[in-house]
Protein backbone atom coordinates (compact mmCIF):
# COMPACT_ATOMS: atom_id res chain seq x y z
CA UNK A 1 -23.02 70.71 -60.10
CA UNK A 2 -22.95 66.79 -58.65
CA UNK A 3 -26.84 65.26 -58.20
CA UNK A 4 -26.85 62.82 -55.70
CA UNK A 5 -29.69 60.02 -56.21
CA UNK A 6 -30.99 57.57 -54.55
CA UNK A 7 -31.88 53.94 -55.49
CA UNK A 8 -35.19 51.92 -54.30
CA UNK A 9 -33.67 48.66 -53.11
CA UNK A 10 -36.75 46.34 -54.49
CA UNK A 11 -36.44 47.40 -58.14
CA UNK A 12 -34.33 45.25 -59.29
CA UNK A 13 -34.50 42.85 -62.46
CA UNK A 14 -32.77 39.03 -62.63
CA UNK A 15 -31.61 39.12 -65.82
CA UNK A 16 -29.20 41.49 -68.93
CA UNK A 17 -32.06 43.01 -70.88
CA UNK A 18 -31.84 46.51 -73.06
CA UNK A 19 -35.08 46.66 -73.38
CA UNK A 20 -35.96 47.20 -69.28
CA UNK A 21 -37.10 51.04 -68.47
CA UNK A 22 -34.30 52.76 -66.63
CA UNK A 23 -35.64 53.14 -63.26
CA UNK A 24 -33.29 56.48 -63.10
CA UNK A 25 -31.70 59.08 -65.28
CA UNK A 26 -28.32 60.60 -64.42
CA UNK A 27 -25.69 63.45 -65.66
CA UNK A 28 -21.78 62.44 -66.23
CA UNK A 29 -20.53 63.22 -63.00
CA UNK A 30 -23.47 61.95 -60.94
CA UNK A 31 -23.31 59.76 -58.02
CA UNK A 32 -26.13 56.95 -56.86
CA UNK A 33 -26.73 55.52 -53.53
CA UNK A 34 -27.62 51.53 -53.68
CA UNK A 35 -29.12 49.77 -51.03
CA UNK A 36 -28.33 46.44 -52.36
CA UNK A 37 -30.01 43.12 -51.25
CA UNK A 38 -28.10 39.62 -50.82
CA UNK A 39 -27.54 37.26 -53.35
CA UNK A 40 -30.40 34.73 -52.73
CA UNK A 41 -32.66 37.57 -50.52
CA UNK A 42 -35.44 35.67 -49.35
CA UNK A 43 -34.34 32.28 -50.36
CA UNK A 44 -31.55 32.19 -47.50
CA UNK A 45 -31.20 33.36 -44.13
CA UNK A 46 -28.96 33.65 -40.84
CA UNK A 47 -28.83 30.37 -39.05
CA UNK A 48 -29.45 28.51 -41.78
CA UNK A 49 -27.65 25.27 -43.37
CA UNK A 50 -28.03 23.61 -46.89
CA UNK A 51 -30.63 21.30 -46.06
CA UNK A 52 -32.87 24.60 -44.90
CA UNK A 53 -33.07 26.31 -48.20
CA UNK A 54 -34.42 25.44 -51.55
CA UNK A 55 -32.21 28.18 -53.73
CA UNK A 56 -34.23 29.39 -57.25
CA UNK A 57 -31.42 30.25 -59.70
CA UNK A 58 -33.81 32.35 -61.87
CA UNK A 59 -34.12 34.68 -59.36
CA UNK A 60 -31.20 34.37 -56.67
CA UNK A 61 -29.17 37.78 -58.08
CA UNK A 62 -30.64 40.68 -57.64
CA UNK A 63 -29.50 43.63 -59.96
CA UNK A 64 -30.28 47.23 -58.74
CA UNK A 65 -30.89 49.21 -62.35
CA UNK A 66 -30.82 49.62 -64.84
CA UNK A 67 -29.18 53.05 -64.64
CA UNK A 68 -29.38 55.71 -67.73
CA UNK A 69 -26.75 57.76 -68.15
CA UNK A 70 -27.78 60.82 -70.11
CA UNK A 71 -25.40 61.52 -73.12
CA UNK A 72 -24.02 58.07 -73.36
CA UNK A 73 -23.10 57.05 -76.37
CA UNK A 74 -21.93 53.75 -78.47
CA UNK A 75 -18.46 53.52 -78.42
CA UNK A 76 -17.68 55.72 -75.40
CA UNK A 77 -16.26 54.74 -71.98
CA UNK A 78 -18.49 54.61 -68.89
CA UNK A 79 -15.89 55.68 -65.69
CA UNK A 80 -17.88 53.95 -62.35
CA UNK A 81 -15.85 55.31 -59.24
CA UNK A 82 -16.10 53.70 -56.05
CA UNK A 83 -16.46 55.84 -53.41
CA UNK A 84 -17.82 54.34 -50.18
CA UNK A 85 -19.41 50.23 -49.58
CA UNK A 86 -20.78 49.00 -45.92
CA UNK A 87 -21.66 45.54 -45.53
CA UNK A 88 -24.54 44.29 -43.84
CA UNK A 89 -24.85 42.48 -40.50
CA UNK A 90 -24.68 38.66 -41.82
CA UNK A 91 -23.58 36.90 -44.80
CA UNK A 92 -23.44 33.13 -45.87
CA UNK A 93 -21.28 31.50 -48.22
CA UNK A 94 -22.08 27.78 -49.47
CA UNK A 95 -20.83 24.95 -52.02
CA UNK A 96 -23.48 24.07 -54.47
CA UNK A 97 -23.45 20.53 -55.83
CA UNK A 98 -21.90 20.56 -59.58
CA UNK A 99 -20.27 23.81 -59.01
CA UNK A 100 -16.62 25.25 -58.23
CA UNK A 101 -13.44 24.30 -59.39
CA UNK A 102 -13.63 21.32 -57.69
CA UNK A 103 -17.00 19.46 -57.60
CA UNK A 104 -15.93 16.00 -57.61
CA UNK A 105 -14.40 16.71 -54.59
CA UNK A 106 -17.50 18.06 -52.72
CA UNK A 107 -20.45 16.46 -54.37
CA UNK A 108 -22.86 16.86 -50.85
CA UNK A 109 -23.89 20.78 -50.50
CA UNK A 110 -22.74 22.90 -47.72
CA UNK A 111 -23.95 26.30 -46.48
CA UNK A 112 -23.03 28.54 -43.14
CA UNK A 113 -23.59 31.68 -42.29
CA UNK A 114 -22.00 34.38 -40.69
CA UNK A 115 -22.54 37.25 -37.97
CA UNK A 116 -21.17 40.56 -39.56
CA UNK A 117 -22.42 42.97 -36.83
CA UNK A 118 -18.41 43.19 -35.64
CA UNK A 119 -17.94 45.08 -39.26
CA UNK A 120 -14.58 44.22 -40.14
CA UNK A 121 -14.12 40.81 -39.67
CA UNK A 122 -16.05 37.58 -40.32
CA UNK A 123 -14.94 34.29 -38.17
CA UNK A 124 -14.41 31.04 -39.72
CA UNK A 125 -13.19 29.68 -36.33
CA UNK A 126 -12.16 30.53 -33.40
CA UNK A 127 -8.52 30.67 -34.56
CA UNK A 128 -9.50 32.24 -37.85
CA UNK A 129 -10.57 35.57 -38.60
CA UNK A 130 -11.40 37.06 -42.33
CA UNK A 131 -10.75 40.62 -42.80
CA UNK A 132 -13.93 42.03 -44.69
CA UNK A 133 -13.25 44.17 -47.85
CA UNK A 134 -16.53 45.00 -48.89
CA UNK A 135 -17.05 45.41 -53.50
CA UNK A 136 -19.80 44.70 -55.62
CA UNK A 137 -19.60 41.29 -57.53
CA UNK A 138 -21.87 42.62 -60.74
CA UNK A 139 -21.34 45.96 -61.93
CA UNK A 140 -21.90 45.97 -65.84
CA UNK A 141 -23.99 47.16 -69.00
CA UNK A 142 -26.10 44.93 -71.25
CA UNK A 143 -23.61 43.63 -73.87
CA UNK A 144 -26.01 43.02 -76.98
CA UNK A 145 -29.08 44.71 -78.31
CA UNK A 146 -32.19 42.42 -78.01
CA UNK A 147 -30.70 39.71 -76.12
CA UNK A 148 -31.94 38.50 -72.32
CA UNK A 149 -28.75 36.74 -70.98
CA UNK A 150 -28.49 35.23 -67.61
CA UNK A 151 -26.43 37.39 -64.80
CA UNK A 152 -23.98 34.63 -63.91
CA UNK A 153 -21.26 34.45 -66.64
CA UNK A 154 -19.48 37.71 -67.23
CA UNK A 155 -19.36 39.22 -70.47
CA UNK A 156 -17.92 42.50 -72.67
CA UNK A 157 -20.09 44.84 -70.86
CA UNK A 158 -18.52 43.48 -67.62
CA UNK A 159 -21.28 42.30 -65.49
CA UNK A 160 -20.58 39.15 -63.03
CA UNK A 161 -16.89 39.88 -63.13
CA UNK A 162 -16.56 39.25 -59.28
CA UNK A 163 -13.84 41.03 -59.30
CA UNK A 164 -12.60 41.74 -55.19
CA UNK A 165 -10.33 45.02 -56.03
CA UNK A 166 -12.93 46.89 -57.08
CA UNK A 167 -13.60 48.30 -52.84
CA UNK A 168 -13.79 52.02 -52.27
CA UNK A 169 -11.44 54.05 -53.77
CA UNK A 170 -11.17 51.69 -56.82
CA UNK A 171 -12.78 53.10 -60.33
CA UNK A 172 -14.04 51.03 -63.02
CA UNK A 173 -14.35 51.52 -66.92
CA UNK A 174 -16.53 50.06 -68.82
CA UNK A 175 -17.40 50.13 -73.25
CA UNK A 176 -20.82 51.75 -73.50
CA UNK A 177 -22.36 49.15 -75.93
CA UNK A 178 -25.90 50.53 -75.48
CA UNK A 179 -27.37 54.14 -75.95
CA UNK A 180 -27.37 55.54 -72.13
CA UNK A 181 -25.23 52.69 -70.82
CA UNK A 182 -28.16 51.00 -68.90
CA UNK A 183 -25.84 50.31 -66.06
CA UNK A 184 -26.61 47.65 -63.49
CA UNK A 185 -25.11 46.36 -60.26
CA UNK A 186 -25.57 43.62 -57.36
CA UNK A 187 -24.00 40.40 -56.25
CA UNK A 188 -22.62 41.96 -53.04
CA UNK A 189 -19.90 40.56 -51.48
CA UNK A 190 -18.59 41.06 -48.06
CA UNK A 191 -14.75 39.78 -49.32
CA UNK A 192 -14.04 37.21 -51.44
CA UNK A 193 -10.43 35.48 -52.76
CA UNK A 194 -8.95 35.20 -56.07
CA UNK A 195 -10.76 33.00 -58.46
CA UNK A 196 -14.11 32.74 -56.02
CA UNK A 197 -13.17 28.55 -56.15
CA UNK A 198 -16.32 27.47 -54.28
CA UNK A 199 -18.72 29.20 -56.54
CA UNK A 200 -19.68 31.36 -53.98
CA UNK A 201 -17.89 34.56 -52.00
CA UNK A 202 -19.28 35.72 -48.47
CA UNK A 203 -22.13 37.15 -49.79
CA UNK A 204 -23.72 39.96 -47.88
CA UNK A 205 -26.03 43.16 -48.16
CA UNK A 206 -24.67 45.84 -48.52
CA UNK A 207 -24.97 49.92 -48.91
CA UNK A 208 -23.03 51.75 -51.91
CA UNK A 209 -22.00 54.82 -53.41
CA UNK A 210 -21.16 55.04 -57.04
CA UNK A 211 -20.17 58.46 -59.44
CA UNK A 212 -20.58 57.72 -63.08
CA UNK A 213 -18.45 59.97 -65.59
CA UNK A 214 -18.35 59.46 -69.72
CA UNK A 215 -15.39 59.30 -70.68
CA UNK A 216 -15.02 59.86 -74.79
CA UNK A 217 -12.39 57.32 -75.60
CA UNK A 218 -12.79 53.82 -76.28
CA UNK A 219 -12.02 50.31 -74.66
CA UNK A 220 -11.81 47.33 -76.13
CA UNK A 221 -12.66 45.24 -72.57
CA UNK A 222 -13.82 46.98 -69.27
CA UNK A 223 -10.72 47.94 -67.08
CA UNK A 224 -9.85 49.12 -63.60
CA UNK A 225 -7.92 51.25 -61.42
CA UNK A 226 -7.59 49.05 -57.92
CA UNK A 227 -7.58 51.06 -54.69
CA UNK A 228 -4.73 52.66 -52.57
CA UNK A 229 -4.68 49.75 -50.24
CA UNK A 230 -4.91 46.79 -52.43
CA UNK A 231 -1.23 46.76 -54.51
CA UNK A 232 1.78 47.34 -52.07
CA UNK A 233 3.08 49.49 -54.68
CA UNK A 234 0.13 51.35 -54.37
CA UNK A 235 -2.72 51.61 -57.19
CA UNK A 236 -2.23 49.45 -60.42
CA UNK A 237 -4.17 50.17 -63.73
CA UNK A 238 -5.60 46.96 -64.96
CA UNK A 239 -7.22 45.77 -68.16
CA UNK A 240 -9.58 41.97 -67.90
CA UNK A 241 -10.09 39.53 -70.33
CA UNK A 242 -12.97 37.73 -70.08
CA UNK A 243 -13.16 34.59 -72.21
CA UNK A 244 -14.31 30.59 -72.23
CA UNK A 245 -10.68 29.65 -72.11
CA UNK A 246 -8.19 30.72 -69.59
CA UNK A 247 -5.53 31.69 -72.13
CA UNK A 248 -7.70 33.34 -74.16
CA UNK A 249 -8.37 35.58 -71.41
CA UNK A 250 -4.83 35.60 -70.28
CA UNK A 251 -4.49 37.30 -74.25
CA UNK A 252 -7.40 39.78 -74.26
CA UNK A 253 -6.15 41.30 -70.76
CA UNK A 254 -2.26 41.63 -72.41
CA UNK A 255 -3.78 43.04 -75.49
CA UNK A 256 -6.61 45.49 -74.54
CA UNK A 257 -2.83 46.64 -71.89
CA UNK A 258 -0.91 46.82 -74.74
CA UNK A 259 -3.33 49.15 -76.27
CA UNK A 260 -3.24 51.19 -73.57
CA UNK A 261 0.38 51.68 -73.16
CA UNK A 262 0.97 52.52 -76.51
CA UNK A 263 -1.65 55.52 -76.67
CA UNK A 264 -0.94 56.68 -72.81
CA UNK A 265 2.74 56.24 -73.07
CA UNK A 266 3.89 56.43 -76.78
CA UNK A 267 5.48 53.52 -76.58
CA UNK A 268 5.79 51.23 -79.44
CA UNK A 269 3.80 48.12 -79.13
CA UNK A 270 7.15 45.80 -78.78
CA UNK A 271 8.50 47.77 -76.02
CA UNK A 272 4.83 47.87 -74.24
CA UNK A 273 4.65 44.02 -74.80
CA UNK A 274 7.74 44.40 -72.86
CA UNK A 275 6.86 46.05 -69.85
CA UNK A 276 3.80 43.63 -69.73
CA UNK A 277 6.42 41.02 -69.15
CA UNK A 278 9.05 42.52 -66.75
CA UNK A 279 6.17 44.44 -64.56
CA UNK A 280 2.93 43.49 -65.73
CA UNK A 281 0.96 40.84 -63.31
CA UNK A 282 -1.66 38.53 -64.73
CA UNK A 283 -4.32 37.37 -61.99
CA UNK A 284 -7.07 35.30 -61.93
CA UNK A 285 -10.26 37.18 -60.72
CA UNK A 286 -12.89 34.25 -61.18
CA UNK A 287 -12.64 30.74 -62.80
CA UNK A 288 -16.73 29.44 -62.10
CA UNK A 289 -19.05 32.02 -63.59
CA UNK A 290 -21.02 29.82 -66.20
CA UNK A 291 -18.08 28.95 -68.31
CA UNK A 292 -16.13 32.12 -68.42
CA UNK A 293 -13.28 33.22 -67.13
CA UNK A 294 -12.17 36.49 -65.92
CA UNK A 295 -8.51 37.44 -66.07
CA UNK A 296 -6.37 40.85 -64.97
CA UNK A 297 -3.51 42.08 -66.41
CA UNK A 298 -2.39 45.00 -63.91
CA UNK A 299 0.51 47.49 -64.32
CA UNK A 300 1.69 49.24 -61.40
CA UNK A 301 0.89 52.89 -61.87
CA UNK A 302 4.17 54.14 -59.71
CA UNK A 303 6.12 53.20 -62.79
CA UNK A 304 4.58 55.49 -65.21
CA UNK A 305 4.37 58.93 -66.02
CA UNK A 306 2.63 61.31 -64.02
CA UNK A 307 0.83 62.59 -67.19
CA UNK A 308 -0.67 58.74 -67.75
CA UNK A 309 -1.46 58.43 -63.72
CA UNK A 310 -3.60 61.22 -63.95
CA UNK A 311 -5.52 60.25 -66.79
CA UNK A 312 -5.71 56.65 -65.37
């Protein structure tokens, strides 16, 4: 039988730490309702502009968890389905001196905000309208045992992967590197593009539903299944490489796919290296996290078995 639970919205912690006391227990199969605050809650608000806010960026994410997942094992996978976001009523999005793919070229900080109450759209202009597709920007487990690591660069354990297909009906997998998972999440995002240049996406509150399943078999990076709407050939299944160097990343995304194709499929690993080439698509999900990179390697589930699309 599925437990439904329900998260506080003010405990949250700033940083990856095994060592924090799960603030909740769950079964595989489980699902958790977040409430989850803004990116900079407290430190920003609507109507405000750069030279109104004074950011602190030991605090600024806010990470609801961590989450225990009874059973969870070393070595396992943890399965995180999607299955409903809401956005909040405003947002803001800013460039941060030193920051972004281009900082050079915008040295002088900027910051607006935006009025969300019209729910799926946020306006830039008056001739420009954003369609909102609501995810969370950090969903993730601690990646080593007795290390505190900042939230801002992504890691193994996934984390700040800022990764904008992960909106409802999406499901993401992730290597249990820690007994009981300890699964976190925050860094909510109202939409965001590919990449996230400026450093930041529109960030936003926003409300959550998550089911956690344990899965027995084993990743070698976390992976994803995007949702319905967000591949016009319908869902894709999707491996990420996260890495310091872009083609690095590019290689741990084709490998951890290659991997999968050859247990899911039976293919051999030439002929999956293949199909990585004639229908596999690598994408950049976010070049400014601290260093690291986070790259996609995606592979069209229409093309596949229906025994491996069920499993996906």
């Amino acid at each position: 039988m599925t437990r439904e639970h329900f998260v506080d919205p003010t405990m949250i912690h700033h940083f990856w730490d095994d060592s924090l006391d799960p603030i909740l227990e769950v079964e595989s199969g489980d699902v958790v309702h977040y409430d989850l605050l803004v990116a900079g809650d407290g430190q920003v608000k609507p109507g405000d502009t750069y030279s109104d806010v004074s950011f602190d960026f030991d605090t600024i994410y806010n990470l609801s968890g961590p989450v225990a997942v009874a059973g969870a094992e070393v070595g396992q996978t943890l399965c995180v389905e999607v299955l409903e976001l809401q956005h909040g009523d405003w947002g803001w999005s800013a460039i941060l001196p030193g920051m972004g793919i281009l900082p050079d070229d915008f040295p002088v900080g900027y910051l607006r905000t935006f009025d969300l109450r019209r729910r799926d759209s946020a306006q830039l202009t008056n001739d420009i309208e954003i369609p909102l597709r609501p995810f969370m920007g950090t969903m993730g487990v601690p990646p080593r045992a007795g290390e505190k690591l900042s939230p801002f660069p992504p890691h193994l354990g996934g984390g700040n992967i800022d990764n904008r297909y992960l909106t409802a009906g999406s499901r993401l997998y992730l290597p249990v590197l820690r007994p009981r998972a300890l699964f976190s999440c925050g860094d909510p995002h109202a939409v965001q593009g590919d990449g996230e240049v400026c450093v930041t996406a529109l960030e936003a509150p926003l409300q959550g539903s998550l089911r956690f399943t344990l899965q027995p078999r084993r990743i070698a990076t976390p992976a994803f299944v995007s949702g319905r709407n967000d591949e016009p050939a319908g869902p894709a299944y999707c491996t990420m490489g996260i890495a310091p160097d872009l083609m690095e990343g590019c290689r741990l995304a084709t490998r951890s796919m290659i991997d999968w194709l050859v247990d899911g499929c039976a293919l051999s690993p030439e002929d999956a290296y293949i199909l990585c080439s004639l229908a596999g698509r690598l994408r950049i999900l976010e070049v400014v996290d601290a260093g690291m990179w986070n790259v996609a390697m995606c592979m069209p589930l229409a093309i596949l078995p229906e025994s491996v699309v069920r499993e996906a």
